[in-house]
C-alpha atoms as a PDB file:
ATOM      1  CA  UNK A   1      35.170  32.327  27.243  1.00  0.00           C
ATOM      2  CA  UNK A   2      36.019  35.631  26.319  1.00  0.00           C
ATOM      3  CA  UNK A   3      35.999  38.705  28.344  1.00  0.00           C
ATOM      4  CA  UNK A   4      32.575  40.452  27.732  1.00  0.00           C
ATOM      5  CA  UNK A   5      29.273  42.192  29.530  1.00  0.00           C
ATOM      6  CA  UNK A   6      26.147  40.841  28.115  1.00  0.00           C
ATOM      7  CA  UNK A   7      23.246  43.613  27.785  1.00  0.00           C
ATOM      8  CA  UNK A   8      21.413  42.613  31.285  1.00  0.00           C
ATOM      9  CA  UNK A   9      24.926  43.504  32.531  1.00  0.00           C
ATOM     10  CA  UNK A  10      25.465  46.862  31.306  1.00  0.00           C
ATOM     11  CA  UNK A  11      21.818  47.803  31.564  1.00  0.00           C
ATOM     12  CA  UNK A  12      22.186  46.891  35.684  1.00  0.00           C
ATOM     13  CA  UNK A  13      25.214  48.247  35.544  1.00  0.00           C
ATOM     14  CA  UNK A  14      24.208  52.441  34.568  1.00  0.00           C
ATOM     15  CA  UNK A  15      21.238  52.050  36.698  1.00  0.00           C
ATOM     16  CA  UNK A  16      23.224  51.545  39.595  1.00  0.00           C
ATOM     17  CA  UNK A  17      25.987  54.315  38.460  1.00  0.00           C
ATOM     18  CA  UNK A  18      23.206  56.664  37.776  1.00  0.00           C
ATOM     19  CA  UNK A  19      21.593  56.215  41.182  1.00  0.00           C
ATOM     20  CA  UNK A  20      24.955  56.243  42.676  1.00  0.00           C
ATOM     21  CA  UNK A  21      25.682  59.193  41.037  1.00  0.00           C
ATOM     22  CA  UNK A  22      23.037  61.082  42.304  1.00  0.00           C
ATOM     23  CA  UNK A  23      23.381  60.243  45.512  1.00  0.00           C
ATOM     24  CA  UNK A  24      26.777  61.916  45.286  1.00  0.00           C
ATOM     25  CA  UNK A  25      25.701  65.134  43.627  1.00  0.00           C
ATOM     26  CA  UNK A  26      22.774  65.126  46.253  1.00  0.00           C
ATOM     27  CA  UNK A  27      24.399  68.173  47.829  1.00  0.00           C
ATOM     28  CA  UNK A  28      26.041  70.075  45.003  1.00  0.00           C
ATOM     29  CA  UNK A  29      22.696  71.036  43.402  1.00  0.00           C
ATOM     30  CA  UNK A  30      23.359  74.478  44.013  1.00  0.00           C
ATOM     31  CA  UNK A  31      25.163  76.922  45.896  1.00  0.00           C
ATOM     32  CA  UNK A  32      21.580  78.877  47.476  1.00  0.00           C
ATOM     33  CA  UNK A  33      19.252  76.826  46.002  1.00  0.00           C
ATOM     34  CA  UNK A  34      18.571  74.273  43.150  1.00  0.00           C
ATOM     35  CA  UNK A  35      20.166  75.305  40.189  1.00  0.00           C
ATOM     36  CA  UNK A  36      19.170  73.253  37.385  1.00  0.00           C
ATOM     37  CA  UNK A  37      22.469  73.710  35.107  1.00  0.00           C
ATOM     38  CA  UNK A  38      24.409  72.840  38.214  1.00  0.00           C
ATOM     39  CA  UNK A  39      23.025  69.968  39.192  1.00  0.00           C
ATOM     40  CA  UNK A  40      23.185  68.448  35.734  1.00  0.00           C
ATOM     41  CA  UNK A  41      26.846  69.000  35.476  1.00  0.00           C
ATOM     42  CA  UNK A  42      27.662  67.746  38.755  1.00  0.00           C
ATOM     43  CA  UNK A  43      25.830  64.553  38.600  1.00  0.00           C
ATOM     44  CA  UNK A  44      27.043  63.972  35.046  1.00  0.00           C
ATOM     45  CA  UNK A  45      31.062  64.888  37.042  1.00  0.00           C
ATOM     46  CA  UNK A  46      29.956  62.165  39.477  1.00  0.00           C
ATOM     47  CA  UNK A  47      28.787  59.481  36.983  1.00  0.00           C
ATOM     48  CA  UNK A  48      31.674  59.696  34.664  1.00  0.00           C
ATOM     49  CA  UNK A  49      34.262  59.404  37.491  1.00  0.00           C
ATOM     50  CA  UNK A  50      32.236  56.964  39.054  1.00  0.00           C
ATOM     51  CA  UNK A  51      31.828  55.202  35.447  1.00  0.00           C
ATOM     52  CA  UNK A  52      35.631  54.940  34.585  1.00  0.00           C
ATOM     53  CA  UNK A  53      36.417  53.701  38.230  1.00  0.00           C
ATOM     54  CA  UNK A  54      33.681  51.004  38.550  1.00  0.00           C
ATOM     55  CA  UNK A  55      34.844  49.537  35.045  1.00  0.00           C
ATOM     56  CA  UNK A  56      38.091  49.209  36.215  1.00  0.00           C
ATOM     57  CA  UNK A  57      37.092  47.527  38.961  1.00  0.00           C
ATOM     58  CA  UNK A  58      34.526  44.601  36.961  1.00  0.00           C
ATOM     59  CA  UNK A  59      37.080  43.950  34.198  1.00  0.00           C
ATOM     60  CA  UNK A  60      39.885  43.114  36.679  1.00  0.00           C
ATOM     61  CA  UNK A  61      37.183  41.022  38.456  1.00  0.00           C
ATOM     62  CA  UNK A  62      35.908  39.383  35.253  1.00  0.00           C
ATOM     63  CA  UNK A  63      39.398  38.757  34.035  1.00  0.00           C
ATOM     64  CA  UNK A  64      40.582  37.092  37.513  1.00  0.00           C
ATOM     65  CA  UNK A  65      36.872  34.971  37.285  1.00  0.00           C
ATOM     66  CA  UNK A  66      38.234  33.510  33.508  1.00  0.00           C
ATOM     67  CA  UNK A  67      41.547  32.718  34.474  1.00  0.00           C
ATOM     68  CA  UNK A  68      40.130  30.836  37.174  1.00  0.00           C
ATOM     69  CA  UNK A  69      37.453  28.855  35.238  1.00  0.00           C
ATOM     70  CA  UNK A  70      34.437  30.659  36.037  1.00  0.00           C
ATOM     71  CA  UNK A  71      32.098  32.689  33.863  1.00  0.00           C
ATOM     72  CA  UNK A  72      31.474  36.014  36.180  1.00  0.00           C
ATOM     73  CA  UNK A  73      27.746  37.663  35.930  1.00  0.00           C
ATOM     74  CA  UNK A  74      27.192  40.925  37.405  1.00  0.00           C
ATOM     75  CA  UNK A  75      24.175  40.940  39.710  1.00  0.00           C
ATOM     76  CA  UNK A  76      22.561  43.772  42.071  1.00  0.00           C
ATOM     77  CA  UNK A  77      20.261  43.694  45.400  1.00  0.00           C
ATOM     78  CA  UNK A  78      17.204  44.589  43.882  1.00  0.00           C
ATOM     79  CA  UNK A  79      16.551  46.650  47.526  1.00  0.00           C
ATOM     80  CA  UNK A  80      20.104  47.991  47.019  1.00  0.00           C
ATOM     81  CA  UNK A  81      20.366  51.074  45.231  1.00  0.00           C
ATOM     82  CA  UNK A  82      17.023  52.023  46.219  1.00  0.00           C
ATOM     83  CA  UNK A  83      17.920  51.862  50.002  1.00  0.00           C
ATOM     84  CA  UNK A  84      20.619  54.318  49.208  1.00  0.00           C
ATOM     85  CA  UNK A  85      18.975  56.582  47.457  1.00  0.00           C
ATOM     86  CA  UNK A  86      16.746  56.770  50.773  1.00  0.00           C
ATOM     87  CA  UNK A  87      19.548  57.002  53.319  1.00  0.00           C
ATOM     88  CA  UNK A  88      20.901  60.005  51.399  1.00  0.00           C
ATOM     89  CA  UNK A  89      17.258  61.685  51.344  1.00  0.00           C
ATOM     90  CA  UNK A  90      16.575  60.797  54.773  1.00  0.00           C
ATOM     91  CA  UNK A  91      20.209  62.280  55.865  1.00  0.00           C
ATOM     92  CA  UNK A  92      20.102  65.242  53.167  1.00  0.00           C
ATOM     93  CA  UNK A  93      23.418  63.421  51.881  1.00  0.00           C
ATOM     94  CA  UNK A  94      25.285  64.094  55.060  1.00  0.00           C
ATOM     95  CA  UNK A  95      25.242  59.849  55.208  1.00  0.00           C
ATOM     96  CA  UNK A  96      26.022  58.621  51.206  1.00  0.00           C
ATOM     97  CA  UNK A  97      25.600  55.245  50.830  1.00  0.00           C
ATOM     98  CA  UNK A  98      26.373  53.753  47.613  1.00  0.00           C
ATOM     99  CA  UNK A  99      25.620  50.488  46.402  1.00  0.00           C
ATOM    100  CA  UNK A 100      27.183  48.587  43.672  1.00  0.00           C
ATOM    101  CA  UNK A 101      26.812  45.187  43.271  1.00  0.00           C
ATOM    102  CA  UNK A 102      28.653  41.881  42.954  1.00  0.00           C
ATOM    103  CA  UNK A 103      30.039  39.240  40.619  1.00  0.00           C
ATOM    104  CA  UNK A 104      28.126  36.413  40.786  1.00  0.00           C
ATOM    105  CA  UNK A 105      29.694  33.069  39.430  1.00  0.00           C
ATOM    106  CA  UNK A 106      29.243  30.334  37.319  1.00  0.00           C
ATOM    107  CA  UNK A 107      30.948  27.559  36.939  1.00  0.00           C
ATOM    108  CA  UNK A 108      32.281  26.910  33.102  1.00  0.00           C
ATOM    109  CA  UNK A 109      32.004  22.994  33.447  1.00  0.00           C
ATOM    110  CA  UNK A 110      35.191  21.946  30.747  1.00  0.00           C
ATOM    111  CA  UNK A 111      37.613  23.524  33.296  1.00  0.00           C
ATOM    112  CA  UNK A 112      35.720  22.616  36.939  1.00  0.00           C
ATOM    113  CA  UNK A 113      36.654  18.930  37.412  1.00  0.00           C
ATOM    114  CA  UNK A 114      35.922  16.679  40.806  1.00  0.00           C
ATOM    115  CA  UNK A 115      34.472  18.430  44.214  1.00  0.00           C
ATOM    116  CA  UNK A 116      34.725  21.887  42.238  1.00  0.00           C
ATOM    117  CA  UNK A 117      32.289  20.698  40.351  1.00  0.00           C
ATOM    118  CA  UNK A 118      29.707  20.498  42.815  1.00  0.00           C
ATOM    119  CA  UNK A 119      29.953  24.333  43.917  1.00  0.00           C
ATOM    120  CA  UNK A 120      31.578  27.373  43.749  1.00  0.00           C
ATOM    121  CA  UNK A 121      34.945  27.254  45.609  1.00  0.00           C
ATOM    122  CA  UNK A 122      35.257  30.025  48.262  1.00  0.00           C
ATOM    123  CA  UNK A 123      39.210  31.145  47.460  1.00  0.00           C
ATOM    124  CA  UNK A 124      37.978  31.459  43.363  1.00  0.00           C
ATOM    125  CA  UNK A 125      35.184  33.352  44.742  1.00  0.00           C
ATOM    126  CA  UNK A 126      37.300  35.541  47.005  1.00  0.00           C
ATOM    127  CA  UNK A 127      39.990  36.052  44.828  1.00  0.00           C
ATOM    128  CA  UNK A 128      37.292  37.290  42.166  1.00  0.00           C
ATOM    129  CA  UNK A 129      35.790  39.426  44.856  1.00  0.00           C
ATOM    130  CA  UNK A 130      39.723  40.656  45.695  1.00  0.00           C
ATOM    131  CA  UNK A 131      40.916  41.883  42.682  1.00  0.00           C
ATOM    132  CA  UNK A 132      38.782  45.017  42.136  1.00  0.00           C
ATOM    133  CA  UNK A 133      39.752  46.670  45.316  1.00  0.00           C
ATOM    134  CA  UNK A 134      43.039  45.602  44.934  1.00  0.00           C
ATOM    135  CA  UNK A 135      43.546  46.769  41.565  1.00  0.00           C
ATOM    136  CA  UNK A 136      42.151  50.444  42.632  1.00  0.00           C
ATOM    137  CA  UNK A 137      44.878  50.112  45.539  1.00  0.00           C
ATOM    138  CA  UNK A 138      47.101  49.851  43.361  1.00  0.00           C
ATOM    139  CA  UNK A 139      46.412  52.841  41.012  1.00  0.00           C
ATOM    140  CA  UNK A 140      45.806  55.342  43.954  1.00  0.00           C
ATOM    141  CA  UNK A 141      49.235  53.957  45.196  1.00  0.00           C
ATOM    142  CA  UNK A 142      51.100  54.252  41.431  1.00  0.00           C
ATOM    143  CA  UNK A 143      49.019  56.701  40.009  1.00  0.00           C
ATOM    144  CA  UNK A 144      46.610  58.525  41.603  1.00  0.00           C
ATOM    145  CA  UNK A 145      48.068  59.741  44.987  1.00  0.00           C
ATOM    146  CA  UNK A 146      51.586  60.930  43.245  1.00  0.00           C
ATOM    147  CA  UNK A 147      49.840  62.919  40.485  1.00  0.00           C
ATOM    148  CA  UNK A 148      47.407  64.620  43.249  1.00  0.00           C
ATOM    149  CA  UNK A 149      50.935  65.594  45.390  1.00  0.00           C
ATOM    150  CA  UNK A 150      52.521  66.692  42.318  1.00  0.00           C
ATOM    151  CA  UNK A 151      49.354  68.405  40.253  1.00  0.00           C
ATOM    152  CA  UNK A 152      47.122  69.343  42.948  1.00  0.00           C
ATOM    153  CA  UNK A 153      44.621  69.028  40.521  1.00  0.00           C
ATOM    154  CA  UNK A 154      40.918  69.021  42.011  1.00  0.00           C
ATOM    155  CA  UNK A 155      39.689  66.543  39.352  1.00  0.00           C
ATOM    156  CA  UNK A 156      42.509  64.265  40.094  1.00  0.00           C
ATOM    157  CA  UNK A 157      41.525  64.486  44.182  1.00  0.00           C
ATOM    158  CA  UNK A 158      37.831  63.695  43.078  1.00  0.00           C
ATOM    159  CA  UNK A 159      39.273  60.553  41.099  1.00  0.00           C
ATOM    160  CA  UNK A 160      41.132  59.641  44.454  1.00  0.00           C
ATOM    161  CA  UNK A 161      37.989  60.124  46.713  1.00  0.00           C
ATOM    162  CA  UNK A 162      35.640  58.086  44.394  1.00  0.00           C
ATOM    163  CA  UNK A 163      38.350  55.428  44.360  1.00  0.00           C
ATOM    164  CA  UNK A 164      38.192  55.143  48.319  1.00  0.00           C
ATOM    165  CA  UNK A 165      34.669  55.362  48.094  1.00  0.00           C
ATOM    166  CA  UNK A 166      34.328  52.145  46.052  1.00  0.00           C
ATOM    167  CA  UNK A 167      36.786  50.345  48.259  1.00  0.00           C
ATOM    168  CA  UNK A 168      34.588  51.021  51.306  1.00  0.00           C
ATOM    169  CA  UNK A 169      31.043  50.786  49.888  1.00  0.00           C
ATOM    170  CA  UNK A 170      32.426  47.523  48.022  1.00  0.00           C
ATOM    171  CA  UNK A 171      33.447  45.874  51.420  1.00  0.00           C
ATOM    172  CA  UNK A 172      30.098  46.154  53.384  1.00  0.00           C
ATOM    173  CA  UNK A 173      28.737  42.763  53.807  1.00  0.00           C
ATOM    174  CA  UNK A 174      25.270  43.894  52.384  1.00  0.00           C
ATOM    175  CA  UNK A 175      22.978  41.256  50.269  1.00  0.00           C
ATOM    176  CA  UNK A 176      24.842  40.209  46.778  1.00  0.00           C
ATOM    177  CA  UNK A 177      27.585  43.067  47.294  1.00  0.00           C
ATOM    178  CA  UNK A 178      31.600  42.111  47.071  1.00  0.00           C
ATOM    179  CA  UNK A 179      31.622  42.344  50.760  1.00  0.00           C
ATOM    180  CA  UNK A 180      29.561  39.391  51.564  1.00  0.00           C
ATOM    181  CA  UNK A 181      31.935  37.541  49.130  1.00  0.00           C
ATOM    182  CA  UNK A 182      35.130  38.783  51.087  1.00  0.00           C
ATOM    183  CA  UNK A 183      34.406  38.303  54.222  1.00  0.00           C
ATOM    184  CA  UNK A 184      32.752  35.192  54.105  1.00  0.00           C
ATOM    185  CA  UNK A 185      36.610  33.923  53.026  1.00  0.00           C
ATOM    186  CA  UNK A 186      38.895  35.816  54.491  1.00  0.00           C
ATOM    187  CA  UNK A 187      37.487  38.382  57.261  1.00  0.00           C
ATOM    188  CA  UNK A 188      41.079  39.475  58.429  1.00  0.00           C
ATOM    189  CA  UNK A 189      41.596  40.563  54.429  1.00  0.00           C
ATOM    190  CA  UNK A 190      38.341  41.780  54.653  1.00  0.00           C
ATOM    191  CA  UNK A 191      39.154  43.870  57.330  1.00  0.00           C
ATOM    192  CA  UNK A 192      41.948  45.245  55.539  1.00  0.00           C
ATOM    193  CA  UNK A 193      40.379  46.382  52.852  1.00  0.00           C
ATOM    194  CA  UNK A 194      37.415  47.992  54.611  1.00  0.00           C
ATOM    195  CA  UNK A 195      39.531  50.158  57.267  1.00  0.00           C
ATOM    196  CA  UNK A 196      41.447  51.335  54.453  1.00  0.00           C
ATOM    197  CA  UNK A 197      38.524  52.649  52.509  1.00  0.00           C
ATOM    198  CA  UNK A 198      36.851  53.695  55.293  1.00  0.00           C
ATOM    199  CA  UNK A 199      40.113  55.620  57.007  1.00  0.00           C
ATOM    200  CA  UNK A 200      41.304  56.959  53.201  1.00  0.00           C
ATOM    201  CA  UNK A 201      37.391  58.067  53.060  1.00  0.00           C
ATOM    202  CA  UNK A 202      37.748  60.183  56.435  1.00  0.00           C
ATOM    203  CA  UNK A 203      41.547  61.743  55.754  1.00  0.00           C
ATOM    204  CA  UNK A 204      40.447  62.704  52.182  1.00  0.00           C
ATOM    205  CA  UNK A 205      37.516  65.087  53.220  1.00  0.00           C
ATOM    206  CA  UNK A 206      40.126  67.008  54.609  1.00  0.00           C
ATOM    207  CA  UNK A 207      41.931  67.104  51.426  1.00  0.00           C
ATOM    208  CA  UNK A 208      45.580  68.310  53.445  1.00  0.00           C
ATOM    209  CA  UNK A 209      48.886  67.124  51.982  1.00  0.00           C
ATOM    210  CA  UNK A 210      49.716  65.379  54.754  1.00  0.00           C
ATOM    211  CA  UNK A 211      46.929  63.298  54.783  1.00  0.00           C
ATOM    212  CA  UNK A 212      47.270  62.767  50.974  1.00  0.00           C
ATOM    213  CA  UNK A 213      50.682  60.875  52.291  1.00  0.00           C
ATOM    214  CA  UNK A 214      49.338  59.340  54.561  1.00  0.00           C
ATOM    215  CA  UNK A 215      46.682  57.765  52.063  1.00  0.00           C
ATOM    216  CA  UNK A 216      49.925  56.873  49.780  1.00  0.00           C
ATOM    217  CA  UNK A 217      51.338  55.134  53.027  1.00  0.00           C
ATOM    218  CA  UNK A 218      47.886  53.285  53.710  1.00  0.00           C
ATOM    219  CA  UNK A 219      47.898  52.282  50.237  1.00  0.00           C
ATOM    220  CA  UNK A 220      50.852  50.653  50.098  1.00  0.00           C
ATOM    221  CA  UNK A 221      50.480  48.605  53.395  1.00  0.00           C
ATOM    222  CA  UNK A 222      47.483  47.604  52.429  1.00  0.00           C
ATOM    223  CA  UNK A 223      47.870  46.382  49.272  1.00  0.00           C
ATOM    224  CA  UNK A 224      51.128  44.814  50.749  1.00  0.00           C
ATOM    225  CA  UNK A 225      48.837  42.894  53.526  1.00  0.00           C
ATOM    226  CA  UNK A 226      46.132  41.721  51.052  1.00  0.00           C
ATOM    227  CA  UNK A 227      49.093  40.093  48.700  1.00  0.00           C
ATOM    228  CA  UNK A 228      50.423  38.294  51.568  1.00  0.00           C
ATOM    229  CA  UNK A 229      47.223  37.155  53.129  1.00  0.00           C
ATOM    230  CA  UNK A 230      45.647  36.015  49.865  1.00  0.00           C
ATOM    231  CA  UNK A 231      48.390  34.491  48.039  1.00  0.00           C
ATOM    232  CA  UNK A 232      50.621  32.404  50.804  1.00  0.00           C
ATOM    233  CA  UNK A 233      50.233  28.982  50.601  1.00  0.00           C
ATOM    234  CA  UNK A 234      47.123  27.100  51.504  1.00  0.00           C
END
């Protein structure tokens, strides 16, 4: 198998950036009003960043779900995206939800052999479900965070906050999300991962330097206490 997104894939995956995207321009329409040009630009701002992120994100999943001997298929809560959509209408976008989908697995039968042929294995599946968050850890803690200190650069803060945004909205359990998939696992990794998104979420809207740091320092312990957890020995 080869790594690849078949057209169902990429078709589910732009709805659910475009709806996503919107419902993170919801409030930048405009400075007094709607403003047509505006809101363009911004939710074409919000889909690309969203866009490059999420990518990132599936292809380190889909390459973790090869190695391991499964063929990964993205998949979406039908309900999903619309419910969030609603939330941020019903909240004006003072409560963003996104939602963004899982992979879904399937078993490539020359490489499953015995009892792992029967199912699904739930340390394949987690490890699949791990490796997106962890790999946008890892950039915010490399990349990210030290060209923000060192630029300032609003674009590069927007990267960062979209980053933490996926983390979070990744992590809730919802129907066929990557939550359900990591916390049905691990829930103590789980955990992890979803206070860090949702504490980086909270420092960044302050955007201070000392908070950035402290995002760096979150970054690193987390991504230090996901390794650990996940790879030890059974």
């Amino acid at each position: 198998m080869r790594l690849r997104f078949n057209t169902i894939e990429i078709q589910l995956i732009l709805f659910t950036l475009v709806l996503n995207a919107f419902v993170l321009a919801f409030r930048r329409w405009g400075l007094s009003g709607f403003e047509v040009q505006e809101a363009i630009i911004n939710f074409a701002y919000f889909f690309s960043l969203l866009f490059c992120l999420y990518i990132i994100f599936l292809v380190a999943q889909k390459i973790t779900a090869l190695k391991l001997g499964y063929t990964p298929i993205y998949e979406i809560w039908s309900l999903g995206p619309m419910i969030a959509v609603l939330i941020t209408f019903m909240t004006y976008g003072l409560l963003p939800l996104l939602y963004l989908g899982h992979m879904q697995l399937e078993r490539i039968k020359r490489r499953r052999i015995g009892l792992l042929e029967q199912s699904v294995h739930f340390r394949g599946k987690f490890l699949v479900a791990l490796m997106g968050p962890l790999t946008l850890f890892l950039i915010n803690l490399l990349i990210i965070t030290p060209l923000y200190v060192a630029t300032q650069s609003q674009l590069i803060y927007d990267i960062l906050f979209a980053s933490s945004l996926i983390i979070l909205f990744t992590s809730i359990p919802l129907p066929r999300s990557n939550g359900i998939n990591l916390i049905m696992a691990y829930p103590k990794t789980w955990l992890v991962i979803f206070l860090f998104g949702l504490i980086s979420t909270i420092l960044l809207l302050f955007g201070t330097l000392i908070n950035l740091l402290l995002v760096l320092i979150l970054s690193a312990i987390a991504a230090f206490v996901v390794v650990k957890f996940v790879f030890k020995k059974d």
